[in-house]
C-alpha atoms as a PDB file:
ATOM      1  CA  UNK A   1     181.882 210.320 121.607  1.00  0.00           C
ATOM      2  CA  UNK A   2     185.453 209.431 122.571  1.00  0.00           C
ATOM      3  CA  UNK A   3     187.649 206.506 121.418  1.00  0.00           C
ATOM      4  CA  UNK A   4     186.832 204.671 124.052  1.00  0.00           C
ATOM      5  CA  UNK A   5     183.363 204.973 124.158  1.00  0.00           C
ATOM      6  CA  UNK A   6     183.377 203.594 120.619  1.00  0.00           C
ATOM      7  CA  UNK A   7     185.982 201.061 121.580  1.00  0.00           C
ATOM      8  CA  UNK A   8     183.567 199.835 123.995  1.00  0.00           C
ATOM      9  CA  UNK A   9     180.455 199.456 121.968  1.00  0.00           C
ATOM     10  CA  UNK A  10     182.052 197.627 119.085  1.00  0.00           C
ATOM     11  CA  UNK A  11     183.500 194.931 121.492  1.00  0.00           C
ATOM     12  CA  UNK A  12     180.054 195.051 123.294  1.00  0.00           C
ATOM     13  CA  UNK A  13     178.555 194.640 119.674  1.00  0.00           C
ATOM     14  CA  UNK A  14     181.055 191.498 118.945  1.00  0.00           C
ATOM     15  CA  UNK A  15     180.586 189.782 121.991  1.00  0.00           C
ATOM     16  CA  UNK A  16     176.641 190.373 121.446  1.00  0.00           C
ATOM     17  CA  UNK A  17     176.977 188.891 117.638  1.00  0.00           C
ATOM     18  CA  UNK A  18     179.059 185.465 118.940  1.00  0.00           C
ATOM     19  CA  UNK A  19     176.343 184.709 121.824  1.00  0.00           C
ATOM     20  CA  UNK A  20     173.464 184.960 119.119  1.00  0.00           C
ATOM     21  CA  UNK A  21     175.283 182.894 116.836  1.00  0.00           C
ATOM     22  CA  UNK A  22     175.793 179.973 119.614  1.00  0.00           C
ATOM     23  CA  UNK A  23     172.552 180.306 120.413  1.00  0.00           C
ATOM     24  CA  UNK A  24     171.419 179.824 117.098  1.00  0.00           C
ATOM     25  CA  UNK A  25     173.453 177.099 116.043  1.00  0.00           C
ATOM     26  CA  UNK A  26     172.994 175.033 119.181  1.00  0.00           C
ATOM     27  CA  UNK A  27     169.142 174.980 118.651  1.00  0.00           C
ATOM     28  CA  UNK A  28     170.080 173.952 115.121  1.00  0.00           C
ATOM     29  CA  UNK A  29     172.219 171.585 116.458  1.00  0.00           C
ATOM     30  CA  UNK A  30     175.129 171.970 114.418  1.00  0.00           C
ATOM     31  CA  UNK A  31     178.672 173.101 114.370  1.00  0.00           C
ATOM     32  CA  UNK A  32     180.759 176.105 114.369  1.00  0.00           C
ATOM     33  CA  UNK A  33     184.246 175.919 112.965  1.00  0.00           C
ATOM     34  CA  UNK A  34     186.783 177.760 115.067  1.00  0.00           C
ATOM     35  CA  UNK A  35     190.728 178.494 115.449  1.00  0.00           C
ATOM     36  CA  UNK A  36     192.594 176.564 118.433  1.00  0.00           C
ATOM     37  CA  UNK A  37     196.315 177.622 118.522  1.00  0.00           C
ATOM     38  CA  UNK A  38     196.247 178.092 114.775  1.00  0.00           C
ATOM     39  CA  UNK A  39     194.659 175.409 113.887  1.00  0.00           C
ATOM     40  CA  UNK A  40     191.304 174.888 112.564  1.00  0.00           C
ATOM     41  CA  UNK A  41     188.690 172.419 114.192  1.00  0.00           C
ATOM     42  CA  UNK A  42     185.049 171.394 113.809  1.00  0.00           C
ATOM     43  CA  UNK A  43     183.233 171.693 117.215  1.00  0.00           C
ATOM     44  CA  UNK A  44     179.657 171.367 118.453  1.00  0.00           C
ATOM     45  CA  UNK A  45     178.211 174.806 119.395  1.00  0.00           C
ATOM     46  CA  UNK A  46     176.231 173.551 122.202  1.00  0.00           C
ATOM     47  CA  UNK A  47     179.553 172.944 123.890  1.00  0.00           C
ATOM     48  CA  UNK A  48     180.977 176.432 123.244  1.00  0.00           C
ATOM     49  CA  UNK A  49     177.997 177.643 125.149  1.00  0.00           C
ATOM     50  CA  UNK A  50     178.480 178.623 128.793  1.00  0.00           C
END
C-alpha cells in the first residue's frame, strides 16, 4: 500500500466520522461546538448539515 493510498483512506475515514456525527447530533437535536477563524462557537448541527 503506498502513501497515498493510506493518505486517502484516512481522509476518506475522517470525512466518513464528521457526516455520522452530524447526523447523529441533528436527530438529537443538539449542538456541535466548532472553530471559526480561531474562535470557538456553539452551533446547531442541523445547520452544519448539507
Amino acid at each position: 500500500m503506498t502513501q497515498t493510498e493510506i493518505k486517502d483512506k484516512v481522509l476518506k475515514g475522517g470525512k466518513l466520522a464528521i457526516e455520522r456525527l452530524l447526523e447523529a447530533k441533528s436527530k438529537e437535536n443538539t449542538f456541535v461546538v466548532i472553530s471559526d477563524k480561531g474562535k470557538v462557537v456553539k452551533v446547531e448541527a442541523k445547520s452544519l448539515k448539507k
